[in-house]
Structures are given as C-alpha cells and as structure tokens.
Protein backbone atom coordinates (compact mmCIF):
# COMPACT_ATOMS: atom_id res chain seq x y z
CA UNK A 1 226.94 37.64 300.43
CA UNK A 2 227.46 37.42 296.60
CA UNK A 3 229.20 40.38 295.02
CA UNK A 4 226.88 43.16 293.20
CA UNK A 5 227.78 43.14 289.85
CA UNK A 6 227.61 46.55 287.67
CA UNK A 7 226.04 46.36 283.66
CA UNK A 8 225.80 49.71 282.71
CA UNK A 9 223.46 49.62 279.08
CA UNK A 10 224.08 50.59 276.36
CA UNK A 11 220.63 51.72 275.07
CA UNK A 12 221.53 55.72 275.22
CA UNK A 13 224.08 54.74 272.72
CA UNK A 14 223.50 55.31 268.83
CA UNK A 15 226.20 53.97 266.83
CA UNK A 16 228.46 51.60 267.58
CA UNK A 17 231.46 54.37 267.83
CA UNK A 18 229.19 55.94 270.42
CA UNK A 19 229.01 52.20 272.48
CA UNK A 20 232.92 51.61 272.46
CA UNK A 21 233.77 55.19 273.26
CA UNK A 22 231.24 54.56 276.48
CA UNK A 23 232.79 51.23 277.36
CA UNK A 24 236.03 52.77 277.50
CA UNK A 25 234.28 55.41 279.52
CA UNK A 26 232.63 53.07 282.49
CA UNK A 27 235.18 50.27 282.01
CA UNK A 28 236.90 51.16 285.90
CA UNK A 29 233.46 51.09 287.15
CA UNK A 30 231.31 48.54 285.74
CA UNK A 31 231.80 44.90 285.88
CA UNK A 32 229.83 44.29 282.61
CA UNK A 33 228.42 45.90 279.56
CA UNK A 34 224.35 45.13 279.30
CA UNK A 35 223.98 45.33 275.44
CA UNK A 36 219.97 44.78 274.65
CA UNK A 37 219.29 42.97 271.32
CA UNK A 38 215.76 44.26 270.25
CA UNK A 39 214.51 43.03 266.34
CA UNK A 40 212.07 45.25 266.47
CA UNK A 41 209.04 42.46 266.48
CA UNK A 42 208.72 40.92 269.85
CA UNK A 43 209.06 44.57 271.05
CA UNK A 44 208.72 47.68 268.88
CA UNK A 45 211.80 49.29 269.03
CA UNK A 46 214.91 47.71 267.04
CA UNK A 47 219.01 47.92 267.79
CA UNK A 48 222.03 46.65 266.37
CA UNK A 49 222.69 43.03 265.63
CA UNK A 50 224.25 40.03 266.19
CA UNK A 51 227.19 41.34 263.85
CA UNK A 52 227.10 44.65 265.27
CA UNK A 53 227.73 42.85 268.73
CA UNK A 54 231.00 41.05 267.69
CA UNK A 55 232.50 44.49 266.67
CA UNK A 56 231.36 45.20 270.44
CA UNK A 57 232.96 41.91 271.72
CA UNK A 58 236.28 42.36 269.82
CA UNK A 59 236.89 46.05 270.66
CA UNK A 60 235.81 46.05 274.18
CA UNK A 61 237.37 44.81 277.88
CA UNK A 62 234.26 44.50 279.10
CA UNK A 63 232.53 41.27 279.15
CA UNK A 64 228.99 41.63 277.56
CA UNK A 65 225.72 41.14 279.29
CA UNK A 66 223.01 40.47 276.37
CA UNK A 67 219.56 40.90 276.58
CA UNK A 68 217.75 39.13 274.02
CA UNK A 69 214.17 40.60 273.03
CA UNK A 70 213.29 38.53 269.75
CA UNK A 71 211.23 36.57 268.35
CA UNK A 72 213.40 33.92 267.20
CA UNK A 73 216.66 33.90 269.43
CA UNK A 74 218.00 31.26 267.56
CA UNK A 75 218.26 32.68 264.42
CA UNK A 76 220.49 35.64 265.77
C-alpha cells in the first residue's frame, strides 16, 4: 500500500506572514503544504500569486502542493 500523504491548505491563511508562521506550525505533521492559486475568474474568489508563492517556496521546508484554479495557467 502507497503511503498517505498529508497537505494541510493554506486557504484559512490571510497574509503570507500568516502562511509561513502555519507551515512552521504543521511542518512535523504534514508531508506537504496545499497552496490553492485562485485568479479570481475561473472561480470567484482570488489569492495570492505566482510571486507570492516563491516567498512561500523560499521560506518554507515544506514542499508545496499547488492547486491551480485559472483561467490561463500558463500565464502564471
């Protein structure tokens, strides 16, 4: 059997503060941080972006789980 993997998200998060402080937080119990990338247009709400999620990257042990909801995933 494969191994579960945990990717707590990060949607009750605000800022980005608020998202590392949590990673640091779950980092002994989760395997992965789910970050959903939401534009706002192929769904109505909107988070951070692709910039935003390099500040996540670079400050964070976790490896990143992202969720693309946009229109035009390319362009991010």
């Amino acid at each position: 059997m494969d191994k579960l993997l945990i990717a707590p998200s990060t949607d009750p998060c605000k800022t980005v503060e608020d998202i590392i402080e949590y990673a640091e937080e779950i980092k002994n119990d989760a395997d992965l941080l789910h970050c959903d990338i939401m534009d706002g247009k192929f769904v109505e709400n909107k988070t951070f972006s692709y910039d935003v999620l390099q500040i996540i990257k670079e400050k964070t042990l976790l490896p990143l789980d992202v969720h693309l909801m946009v229109e035009k995933p390319k362009k991010i």
